[in-house]
N, C-alpha and C. Protein backbone atom coordinates (compact mmCIF):
# COMPACT_ATOMS: atom_id res chain seq x y z
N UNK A 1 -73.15 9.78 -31.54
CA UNK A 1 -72.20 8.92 -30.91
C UNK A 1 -70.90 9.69 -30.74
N UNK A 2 -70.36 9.80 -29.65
CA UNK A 2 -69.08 9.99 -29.52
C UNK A 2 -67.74 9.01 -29.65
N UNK A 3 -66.89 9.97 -30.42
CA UNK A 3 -65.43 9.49 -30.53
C UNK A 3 -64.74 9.69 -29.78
N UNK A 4 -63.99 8.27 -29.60
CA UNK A 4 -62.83 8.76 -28.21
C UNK A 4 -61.59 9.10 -29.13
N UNK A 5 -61.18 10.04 -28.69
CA UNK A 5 -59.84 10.60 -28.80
C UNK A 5 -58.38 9.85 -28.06
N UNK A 6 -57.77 9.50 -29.24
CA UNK A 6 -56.23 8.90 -28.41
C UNK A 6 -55.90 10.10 -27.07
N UNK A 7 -55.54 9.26 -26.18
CA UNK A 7 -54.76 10.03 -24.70
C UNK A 7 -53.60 10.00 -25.03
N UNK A 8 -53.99 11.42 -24.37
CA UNK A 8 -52.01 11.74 -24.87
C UNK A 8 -51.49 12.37 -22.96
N UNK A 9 -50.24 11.85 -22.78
CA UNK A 9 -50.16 12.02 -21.11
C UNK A 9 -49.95 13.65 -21.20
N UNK A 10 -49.73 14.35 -20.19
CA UNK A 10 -49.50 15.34 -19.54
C UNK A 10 -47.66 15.37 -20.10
N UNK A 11 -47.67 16.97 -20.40
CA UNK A 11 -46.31 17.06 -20.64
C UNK A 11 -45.33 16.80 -19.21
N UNK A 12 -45.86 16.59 -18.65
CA UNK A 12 -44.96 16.68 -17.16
C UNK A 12 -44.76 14.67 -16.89
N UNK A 13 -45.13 13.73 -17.22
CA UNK A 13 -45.44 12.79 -16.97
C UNK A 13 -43.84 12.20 -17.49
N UNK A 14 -43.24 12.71 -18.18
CA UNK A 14 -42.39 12.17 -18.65
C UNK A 14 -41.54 11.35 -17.85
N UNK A 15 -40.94 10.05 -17.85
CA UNK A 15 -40.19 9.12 -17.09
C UNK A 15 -38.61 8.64 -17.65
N UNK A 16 -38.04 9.45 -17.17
CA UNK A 16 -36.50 10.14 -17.85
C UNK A 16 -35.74 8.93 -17.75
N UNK A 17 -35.24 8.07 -16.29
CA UNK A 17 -35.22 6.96 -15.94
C UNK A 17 -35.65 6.01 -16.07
N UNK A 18 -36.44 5.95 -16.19
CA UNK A 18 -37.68 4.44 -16.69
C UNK A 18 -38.10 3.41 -15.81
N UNK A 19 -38.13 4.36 -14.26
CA UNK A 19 -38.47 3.68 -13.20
C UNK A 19 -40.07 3.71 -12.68
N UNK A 20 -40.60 4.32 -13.32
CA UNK A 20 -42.19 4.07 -13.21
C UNK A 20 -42.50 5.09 -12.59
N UNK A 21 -41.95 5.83 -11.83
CA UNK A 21 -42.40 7.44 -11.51
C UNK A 21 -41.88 8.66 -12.15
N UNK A 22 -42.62 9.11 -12.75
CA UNK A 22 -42.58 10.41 -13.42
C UNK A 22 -41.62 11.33 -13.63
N UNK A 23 -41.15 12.20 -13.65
CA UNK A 23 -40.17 13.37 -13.82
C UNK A 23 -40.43 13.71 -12.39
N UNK A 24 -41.98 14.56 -12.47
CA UNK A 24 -42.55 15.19 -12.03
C UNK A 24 -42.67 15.03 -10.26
N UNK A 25 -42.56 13.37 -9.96
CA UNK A 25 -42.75 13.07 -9.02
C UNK A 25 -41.27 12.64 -8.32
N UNK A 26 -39.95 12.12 -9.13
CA UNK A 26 -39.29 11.56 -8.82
C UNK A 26 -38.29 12.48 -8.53
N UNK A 27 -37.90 12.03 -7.25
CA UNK A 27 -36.63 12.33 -6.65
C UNK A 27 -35.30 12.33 -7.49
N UNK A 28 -35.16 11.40 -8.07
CA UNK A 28 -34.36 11.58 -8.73
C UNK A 28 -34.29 10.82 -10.36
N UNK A 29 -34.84 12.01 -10.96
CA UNK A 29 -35.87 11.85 -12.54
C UNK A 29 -34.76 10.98 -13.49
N UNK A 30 -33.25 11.06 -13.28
CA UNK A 30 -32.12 10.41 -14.30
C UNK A 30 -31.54 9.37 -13.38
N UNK A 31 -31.96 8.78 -12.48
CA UNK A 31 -31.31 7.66 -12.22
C UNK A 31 -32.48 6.66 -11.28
N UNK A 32 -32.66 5.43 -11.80
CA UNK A 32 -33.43 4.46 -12.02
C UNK A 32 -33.42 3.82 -10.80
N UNK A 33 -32.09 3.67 -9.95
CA UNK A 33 -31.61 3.22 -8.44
C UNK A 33 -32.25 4.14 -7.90
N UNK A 34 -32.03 5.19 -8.19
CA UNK A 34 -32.42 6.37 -7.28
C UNK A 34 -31.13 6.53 -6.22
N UNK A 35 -31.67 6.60 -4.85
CA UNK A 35 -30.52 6.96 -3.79
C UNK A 35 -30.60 5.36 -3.35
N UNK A 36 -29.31 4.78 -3.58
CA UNK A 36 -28.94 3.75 -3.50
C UNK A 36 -28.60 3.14 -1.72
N UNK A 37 -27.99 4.38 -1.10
CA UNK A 37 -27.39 3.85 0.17
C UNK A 37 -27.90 5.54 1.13
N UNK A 38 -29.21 5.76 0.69
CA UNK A 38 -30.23 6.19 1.77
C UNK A 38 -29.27 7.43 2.31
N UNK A 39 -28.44 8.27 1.50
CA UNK A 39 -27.55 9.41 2.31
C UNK A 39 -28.44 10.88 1.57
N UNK A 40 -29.57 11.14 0.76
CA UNK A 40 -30.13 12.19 0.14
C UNK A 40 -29.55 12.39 -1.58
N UNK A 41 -28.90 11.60 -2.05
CA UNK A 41 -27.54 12.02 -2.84
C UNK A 41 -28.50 11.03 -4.05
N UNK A 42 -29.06 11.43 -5.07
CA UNK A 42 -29.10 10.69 -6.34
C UNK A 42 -27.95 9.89 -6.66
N UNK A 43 -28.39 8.60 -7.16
CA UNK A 43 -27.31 7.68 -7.07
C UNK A 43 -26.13 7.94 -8.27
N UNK A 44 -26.98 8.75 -9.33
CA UNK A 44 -26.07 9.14 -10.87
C UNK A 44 -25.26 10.69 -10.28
N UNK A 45 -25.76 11.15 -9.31
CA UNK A 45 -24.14 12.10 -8.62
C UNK A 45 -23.46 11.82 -7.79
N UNK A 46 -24.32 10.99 -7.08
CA UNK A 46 -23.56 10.44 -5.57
C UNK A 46 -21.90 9.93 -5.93
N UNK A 47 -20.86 10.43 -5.19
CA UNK A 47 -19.43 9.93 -5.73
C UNK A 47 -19.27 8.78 -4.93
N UNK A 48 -20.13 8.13 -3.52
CA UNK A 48 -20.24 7.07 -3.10
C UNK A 48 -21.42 6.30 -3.32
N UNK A 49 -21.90 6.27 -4.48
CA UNK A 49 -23.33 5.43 -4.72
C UNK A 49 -24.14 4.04 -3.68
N UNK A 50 -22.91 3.68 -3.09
CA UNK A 50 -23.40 2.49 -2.29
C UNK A 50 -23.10 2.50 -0.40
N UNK A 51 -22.16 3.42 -0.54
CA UNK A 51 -21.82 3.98 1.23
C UNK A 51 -22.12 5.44 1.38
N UNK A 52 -23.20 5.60 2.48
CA UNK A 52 -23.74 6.46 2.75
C UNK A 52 -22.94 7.92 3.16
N UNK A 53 -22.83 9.12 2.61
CA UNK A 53 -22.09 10.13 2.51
C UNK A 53 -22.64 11.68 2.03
N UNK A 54 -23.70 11.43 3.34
CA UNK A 54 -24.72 12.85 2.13
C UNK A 54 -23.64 14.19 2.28
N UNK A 55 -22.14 15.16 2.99
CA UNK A 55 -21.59 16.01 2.79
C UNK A 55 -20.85 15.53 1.44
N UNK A 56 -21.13 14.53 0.83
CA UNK A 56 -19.68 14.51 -0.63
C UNK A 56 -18.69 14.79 -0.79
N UNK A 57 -17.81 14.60 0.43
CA UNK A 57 -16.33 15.01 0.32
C UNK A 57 -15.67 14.33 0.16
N UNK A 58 -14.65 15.37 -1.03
CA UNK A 58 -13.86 14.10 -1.93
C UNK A 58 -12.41 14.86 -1.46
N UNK A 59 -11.99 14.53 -0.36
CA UNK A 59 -10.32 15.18 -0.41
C UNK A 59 -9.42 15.35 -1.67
N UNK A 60 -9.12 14.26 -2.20
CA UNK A 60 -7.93 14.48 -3.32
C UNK A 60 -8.87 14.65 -4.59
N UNK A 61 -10.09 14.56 -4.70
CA UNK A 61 -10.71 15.39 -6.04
C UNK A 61 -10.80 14.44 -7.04
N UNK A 62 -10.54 12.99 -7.06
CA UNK A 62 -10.95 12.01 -8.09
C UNK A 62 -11.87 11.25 -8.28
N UNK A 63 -12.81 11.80 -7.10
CA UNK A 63 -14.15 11.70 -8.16
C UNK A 63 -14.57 10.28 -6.59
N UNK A 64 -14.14 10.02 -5.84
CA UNK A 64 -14.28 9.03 -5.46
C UNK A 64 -14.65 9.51 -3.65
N UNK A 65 -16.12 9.48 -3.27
CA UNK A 65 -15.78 10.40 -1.57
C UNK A 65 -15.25 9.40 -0.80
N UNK A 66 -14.69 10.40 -0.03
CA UNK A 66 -13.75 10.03 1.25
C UNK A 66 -14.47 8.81 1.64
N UNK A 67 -15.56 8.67 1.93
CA UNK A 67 -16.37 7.64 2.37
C UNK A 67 -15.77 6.43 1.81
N UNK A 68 -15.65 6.17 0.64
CA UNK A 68 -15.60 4.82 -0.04
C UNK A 68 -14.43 4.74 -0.95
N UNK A 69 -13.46 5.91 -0.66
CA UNK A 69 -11.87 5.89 -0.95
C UNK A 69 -11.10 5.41 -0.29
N UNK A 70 -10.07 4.47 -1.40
CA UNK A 70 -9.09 4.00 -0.06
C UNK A 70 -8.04 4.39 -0.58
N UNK A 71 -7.88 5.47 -0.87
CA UNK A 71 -6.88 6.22 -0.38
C UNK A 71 -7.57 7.47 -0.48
N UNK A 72 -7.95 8.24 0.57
CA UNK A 72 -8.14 9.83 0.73
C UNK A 72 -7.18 10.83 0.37
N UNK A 73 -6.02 10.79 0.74
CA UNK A 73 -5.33 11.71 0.06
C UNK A 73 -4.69 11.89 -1.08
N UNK A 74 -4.93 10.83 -1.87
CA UNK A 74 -3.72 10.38 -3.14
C UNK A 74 -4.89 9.93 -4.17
N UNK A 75 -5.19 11.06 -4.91
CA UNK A 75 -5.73 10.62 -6.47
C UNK A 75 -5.48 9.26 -6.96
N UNK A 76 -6.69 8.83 -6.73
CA UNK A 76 -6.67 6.81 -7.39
C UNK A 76 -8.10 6.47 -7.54
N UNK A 77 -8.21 7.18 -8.87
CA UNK A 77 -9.67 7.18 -10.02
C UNK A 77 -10.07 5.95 -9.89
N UNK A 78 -9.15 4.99 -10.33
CA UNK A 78 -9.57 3.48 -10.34
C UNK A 78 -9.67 2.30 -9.56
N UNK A 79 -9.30 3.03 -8.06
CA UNK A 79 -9.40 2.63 -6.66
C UNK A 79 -8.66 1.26 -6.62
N UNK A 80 -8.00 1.00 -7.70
CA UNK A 80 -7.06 -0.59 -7.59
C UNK A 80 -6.46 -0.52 -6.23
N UNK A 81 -6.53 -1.83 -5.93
CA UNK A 81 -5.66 -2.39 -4.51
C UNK A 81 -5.96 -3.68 -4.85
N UNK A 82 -4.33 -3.91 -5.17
CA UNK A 82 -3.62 -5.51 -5.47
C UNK A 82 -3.95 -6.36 -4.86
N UNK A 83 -3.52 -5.99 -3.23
CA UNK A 83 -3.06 -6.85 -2.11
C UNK A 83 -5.14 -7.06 -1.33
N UNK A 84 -5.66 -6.34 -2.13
CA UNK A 84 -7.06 -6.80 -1.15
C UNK A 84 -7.20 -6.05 0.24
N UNK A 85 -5.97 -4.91 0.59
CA UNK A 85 -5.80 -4.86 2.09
C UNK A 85 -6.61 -3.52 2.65
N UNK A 86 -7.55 -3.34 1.36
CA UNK A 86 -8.51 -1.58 2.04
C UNK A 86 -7.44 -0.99 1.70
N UNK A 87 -6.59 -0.74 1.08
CA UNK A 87 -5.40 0.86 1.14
C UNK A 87 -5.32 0.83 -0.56
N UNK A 88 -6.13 1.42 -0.97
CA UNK A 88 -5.08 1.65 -2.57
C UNK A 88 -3.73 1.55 -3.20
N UNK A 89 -3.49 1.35 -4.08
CA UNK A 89 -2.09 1.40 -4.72
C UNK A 89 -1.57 2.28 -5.13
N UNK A 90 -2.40 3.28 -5.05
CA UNK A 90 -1.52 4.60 -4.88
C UNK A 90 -1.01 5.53 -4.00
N UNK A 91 -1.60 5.05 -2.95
CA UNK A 91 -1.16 5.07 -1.46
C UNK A 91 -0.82 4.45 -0.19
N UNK A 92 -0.51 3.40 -0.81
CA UNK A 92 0.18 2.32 -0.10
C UNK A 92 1.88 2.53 0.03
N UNK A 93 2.35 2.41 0.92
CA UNK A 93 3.94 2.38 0.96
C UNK A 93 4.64 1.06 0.10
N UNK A 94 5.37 1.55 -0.24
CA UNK A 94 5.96 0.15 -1.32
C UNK A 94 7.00 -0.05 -0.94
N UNK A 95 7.42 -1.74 -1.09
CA UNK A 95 8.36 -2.18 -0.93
C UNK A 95 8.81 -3.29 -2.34
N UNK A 96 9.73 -2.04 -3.17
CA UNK A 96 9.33 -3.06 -4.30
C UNK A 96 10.55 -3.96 -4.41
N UNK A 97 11.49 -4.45 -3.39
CA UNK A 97 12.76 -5.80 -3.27
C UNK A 97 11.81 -6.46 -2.81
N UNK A 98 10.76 -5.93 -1.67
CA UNK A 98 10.58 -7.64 -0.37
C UNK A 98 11.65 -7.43 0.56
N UNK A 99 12.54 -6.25 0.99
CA UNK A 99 12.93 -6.79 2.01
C UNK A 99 12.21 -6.67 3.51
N UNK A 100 11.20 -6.27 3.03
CA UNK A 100 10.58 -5.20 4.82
C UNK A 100 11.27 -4.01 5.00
N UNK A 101 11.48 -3.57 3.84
CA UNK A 101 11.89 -2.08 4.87
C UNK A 101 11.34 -0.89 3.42
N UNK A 102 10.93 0.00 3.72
CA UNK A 102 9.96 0.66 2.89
C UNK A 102 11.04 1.56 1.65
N UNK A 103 10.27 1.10 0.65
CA UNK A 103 11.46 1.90 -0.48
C UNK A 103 11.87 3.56 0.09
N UNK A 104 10.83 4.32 1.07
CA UNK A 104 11.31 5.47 1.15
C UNK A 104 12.41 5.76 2.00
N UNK A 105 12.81 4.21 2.94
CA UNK A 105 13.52 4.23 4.05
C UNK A 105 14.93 3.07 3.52
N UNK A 106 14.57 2.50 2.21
CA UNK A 106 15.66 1.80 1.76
C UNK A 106 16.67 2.49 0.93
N UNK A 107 18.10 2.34 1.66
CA UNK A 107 19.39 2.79 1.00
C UNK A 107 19.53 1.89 0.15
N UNK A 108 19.07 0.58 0.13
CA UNK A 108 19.73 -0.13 -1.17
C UNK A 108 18.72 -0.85 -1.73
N UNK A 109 18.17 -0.85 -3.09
CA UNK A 109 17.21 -1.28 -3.28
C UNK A 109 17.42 -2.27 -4.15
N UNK A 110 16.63 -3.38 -4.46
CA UNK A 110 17.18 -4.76 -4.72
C UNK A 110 18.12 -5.79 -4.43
N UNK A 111 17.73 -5.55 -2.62
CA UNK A 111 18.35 -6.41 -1.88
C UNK A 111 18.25 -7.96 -2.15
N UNK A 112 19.07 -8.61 -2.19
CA UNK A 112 18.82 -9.63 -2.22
C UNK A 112 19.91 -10.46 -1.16
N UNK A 113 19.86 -12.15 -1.00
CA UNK A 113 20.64 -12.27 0.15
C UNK A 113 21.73 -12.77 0.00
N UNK A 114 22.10 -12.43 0.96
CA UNK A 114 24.12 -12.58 0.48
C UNK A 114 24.68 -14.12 0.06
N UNK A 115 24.21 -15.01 1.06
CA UNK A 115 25.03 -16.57 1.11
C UNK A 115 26.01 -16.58 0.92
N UNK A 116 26.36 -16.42 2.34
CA UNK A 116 27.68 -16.22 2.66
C UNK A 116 28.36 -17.07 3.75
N UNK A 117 29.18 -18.04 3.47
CA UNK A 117 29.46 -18.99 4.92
C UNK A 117 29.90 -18.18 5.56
N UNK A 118 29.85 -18.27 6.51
CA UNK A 118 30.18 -17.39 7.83
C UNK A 118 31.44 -17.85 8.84
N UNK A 119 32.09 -17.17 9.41
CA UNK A 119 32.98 -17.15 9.96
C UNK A 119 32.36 -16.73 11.44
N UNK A 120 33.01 -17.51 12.75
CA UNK A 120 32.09 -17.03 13.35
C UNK A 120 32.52 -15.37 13.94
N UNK A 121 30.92 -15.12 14.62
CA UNK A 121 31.21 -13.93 14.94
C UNK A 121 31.18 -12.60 13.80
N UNK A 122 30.93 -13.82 12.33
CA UNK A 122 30.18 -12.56 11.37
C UNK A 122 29.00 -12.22 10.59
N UNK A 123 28.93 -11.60 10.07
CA UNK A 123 27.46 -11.23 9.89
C UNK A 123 27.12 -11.06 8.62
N UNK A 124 25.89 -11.81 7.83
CA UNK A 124 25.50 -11.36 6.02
C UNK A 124 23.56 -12.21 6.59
N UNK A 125 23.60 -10.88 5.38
CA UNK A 125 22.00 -11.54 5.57
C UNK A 125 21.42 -12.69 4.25
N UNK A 126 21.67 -13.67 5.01
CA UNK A 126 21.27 -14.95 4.33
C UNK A 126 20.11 -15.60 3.99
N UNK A 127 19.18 -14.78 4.98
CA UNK A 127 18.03 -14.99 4.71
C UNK A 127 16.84 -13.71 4.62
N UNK A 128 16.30 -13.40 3.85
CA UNK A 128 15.51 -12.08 3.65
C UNK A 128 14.34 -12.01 4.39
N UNK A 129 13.61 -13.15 4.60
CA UNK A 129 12.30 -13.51 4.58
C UNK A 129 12.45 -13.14 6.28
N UNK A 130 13.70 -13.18 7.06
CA UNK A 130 13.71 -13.20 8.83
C UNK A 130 14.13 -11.61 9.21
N UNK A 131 14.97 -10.84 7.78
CA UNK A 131 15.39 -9.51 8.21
C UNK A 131 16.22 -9.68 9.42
N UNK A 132 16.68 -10.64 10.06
CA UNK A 132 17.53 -10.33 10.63
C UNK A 132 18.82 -11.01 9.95
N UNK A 133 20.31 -10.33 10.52
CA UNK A 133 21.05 -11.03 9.52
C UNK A 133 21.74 -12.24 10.60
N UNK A 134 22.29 -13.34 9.96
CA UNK A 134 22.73 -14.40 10.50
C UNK A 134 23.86 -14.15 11.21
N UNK A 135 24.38 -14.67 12.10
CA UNK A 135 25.55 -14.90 12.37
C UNK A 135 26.22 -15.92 12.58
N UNK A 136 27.40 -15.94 12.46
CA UNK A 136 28.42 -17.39 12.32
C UNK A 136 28.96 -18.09 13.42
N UNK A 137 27.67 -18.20 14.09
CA UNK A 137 27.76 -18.71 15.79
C UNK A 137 26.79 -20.09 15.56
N UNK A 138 26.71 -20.82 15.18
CA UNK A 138 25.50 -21.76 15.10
C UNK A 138 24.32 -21.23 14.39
N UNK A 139 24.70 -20.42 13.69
CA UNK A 139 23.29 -20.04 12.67
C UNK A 139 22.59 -19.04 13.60
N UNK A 140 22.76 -18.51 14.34
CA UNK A 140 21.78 -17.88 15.35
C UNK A 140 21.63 -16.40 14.58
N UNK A 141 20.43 -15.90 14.74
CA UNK A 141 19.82 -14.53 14.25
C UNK A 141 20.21 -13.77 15.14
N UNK A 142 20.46 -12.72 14.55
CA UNK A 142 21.09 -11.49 15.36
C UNK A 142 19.71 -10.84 15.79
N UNK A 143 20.00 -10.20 16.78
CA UNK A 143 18.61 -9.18 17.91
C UNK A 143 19.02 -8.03 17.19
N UNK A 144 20.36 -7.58 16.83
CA UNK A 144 21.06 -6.42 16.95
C UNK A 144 20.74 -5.71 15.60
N UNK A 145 21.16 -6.72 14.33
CA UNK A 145 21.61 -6.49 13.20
C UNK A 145 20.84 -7.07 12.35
N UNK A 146 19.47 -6.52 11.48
CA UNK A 146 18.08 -6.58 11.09
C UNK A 146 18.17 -5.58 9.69
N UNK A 147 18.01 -5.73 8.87
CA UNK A 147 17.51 -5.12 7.26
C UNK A 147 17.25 -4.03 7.81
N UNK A 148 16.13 -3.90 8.82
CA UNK A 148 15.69 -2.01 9.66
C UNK A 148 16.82 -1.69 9.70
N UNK A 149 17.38 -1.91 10.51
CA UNK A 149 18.79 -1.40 11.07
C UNK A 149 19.53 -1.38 10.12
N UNK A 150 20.11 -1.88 9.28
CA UNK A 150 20.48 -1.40 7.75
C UNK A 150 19.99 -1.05 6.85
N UNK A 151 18.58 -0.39 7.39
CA UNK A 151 18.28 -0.01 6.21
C UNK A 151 18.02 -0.46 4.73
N UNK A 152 17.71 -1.52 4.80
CA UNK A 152 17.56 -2.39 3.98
C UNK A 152 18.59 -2.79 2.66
N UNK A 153 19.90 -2.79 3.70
CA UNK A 153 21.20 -3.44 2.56
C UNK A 153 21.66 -4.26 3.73
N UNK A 154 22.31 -5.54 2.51
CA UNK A 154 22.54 -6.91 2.68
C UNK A 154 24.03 -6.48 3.38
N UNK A 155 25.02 -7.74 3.20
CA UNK A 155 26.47 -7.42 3.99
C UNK A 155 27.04 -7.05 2.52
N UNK A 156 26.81 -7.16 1.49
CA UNK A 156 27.10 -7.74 0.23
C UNK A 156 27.42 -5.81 0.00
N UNK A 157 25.90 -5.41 -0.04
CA UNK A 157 25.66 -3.69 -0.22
C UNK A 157 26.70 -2.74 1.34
N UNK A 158 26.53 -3.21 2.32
CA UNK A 158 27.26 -2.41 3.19
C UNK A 158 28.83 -2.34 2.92
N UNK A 159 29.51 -3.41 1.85
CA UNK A 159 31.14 -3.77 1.91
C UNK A 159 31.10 -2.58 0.79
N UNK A 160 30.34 -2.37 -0.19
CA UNK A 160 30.53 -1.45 -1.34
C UNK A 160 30.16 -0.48 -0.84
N UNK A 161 29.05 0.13 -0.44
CA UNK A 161 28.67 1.19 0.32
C UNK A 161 29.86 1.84 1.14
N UNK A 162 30.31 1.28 1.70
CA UNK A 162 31.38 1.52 2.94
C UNK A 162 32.90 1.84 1.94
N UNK A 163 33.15 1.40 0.36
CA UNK A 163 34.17 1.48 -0.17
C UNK A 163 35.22 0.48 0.53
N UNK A 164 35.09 -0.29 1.10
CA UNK A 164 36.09 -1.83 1.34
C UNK A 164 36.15 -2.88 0.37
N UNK A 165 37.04 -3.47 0.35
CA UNK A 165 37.33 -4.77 -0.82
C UNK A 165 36.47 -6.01 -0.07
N UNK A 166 36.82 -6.35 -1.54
CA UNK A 166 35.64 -7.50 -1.57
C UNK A 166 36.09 -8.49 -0.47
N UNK A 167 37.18 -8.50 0.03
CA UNK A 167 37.66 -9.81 1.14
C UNK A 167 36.75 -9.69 2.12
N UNK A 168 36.40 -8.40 2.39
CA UNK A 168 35.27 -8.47 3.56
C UNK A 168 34.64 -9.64 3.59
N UNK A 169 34.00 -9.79 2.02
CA UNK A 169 32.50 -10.61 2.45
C UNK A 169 32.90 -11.83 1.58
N UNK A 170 33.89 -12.63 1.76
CA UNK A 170 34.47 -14.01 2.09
C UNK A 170 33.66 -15.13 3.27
N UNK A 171 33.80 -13.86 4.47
CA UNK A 171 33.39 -14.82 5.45
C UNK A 171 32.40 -14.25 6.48
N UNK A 172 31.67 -12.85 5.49
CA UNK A 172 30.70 -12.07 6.13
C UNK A 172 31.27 -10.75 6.81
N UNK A 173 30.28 -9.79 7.35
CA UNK A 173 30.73 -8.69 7.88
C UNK A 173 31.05 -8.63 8.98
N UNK A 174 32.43 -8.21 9.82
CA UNK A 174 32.85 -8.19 10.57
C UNK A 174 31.88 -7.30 11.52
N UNK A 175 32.10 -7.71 13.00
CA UNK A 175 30.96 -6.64 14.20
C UNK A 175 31.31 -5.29 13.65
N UNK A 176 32.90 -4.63 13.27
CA UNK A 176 33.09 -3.48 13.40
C UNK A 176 32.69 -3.01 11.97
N UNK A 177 32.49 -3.40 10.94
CA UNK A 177 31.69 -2.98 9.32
C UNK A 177 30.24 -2.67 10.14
N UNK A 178 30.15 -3.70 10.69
CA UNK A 178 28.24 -3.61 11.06
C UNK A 178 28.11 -2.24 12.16
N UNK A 179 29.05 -2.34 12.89
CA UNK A 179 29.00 -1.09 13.43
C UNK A 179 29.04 0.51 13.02
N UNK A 180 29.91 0.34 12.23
CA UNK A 180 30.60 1.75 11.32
C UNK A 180 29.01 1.81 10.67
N UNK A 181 28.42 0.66 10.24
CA UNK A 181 27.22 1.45 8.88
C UNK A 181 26.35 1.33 10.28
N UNK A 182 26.00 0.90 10.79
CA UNK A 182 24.72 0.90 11.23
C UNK A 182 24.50 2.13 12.47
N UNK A 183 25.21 2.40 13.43
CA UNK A 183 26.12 2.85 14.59
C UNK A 183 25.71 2.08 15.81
N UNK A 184 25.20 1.02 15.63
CA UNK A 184 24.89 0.22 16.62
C UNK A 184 25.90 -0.62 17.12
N UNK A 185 26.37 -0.86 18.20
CA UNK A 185 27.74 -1.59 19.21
C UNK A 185 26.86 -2.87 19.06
N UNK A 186 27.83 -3.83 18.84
CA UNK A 186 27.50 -5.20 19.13
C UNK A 186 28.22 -5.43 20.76
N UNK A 187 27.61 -6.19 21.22
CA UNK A 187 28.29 -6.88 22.50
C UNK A 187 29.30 -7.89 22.46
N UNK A 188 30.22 -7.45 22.84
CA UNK A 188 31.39 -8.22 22.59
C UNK A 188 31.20 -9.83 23.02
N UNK A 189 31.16 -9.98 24.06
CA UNK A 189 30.85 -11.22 24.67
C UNK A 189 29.87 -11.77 23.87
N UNK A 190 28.88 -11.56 23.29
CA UNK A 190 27.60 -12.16 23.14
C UNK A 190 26.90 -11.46 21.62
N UNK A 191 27.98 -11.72 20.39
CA UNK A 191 27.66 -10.53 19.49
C UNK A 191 26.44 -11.12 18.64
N UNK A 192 26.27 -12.51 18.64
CA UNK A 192 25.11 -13.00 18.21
C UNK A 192 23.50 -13.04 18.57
N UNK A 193 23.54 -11.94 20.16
CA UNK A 193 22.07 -12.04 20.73
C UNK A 193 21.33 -11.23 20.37
């Protein structure tokens, strides 16, 4: 009578992954997904595991390819983005007052708004949220005179900026303050359009 002998597999059989195909046979023997998003790329090297990217180029080198980085040029390992908007937070332009105008382009930072009764014919930015600043004509928004155009300081920041006393901004900035900082001419006739 013969004895059966325990089977013992083939040294090659080994299943590194534990996906049911072999070492031997598998494409990719350490990862269980395998190629996840069909680009040639094992899914345990692939630096885009789920968006297809078989050249692997990673511009800024953190590990993350261009493919499925949102920010390509600016190292951001942890790919955070606050705002939900596709752009990373480490390469996003910041505006850290809120006024609309970009911290790299803001002279004054922590704008906030003047409230300032107005006199007519002058100018404070009373409201942040419109960037443009008011004038003391019936409330009407200036075309002219906008947070851009100052650069993102209030009437409050242009009276100190400029080295003038505080009487200025009693009853807001006069056309010719707004002129001197900004170099933009108001229209005499019509300085509120």
């Amino acid at each position: 009578m013969r004895t059966k002998t325990p089977f013992s597999p083939p040294l090659d059989s080994a299943d590194s992954d534990g996906d049911g195909s072999g070492d031997a046979c598998d494409p990719c023997p350490f990862d269980a997904a395998n190629d996840n998003d069909g680009d040639g790329v094992c899914g345990d090297t692939d630096n885009c595991p789920f968006v297809a990217n078989s050249d692997q180029a990673d511009s800024d080198g953190d590990g993350s390819g261009d493919a499925c980085d949102n920010c390509v040029e600016t190292p951001n390992t942890d790919q955070a983005d606050s705002d939900g908007d596709g752009i990373g937070n480490a390469c996003e332009a910041a505006d850290s007052d809120g006024d609309g105008v970009l911290d790299e382009d803001d002279l004054c930072p922590g704008t906030l708004a003047d409230n300032i009764a107005l006199n007519p014919n002058q100018y404070a930015q009373n409201d942040l949220l419109t960037g443009a600043f008011e004038c003391g004509r019936n409330n009407a928004q200036s075309s002219v005179y906008t947070l851009e155009a100052t650069h993102g300081c209030n009437c409050t920041q242009i009276v100190e900026t400029l080295g003038l006393g505080k009487g200025h901004l009693k009853k807001g900035c006069s056309p010719g303050i707004m002129q001197r900082f900004t170099g933009i001419a108001h229209k005499t006739d019509r300085p509120c359009l």
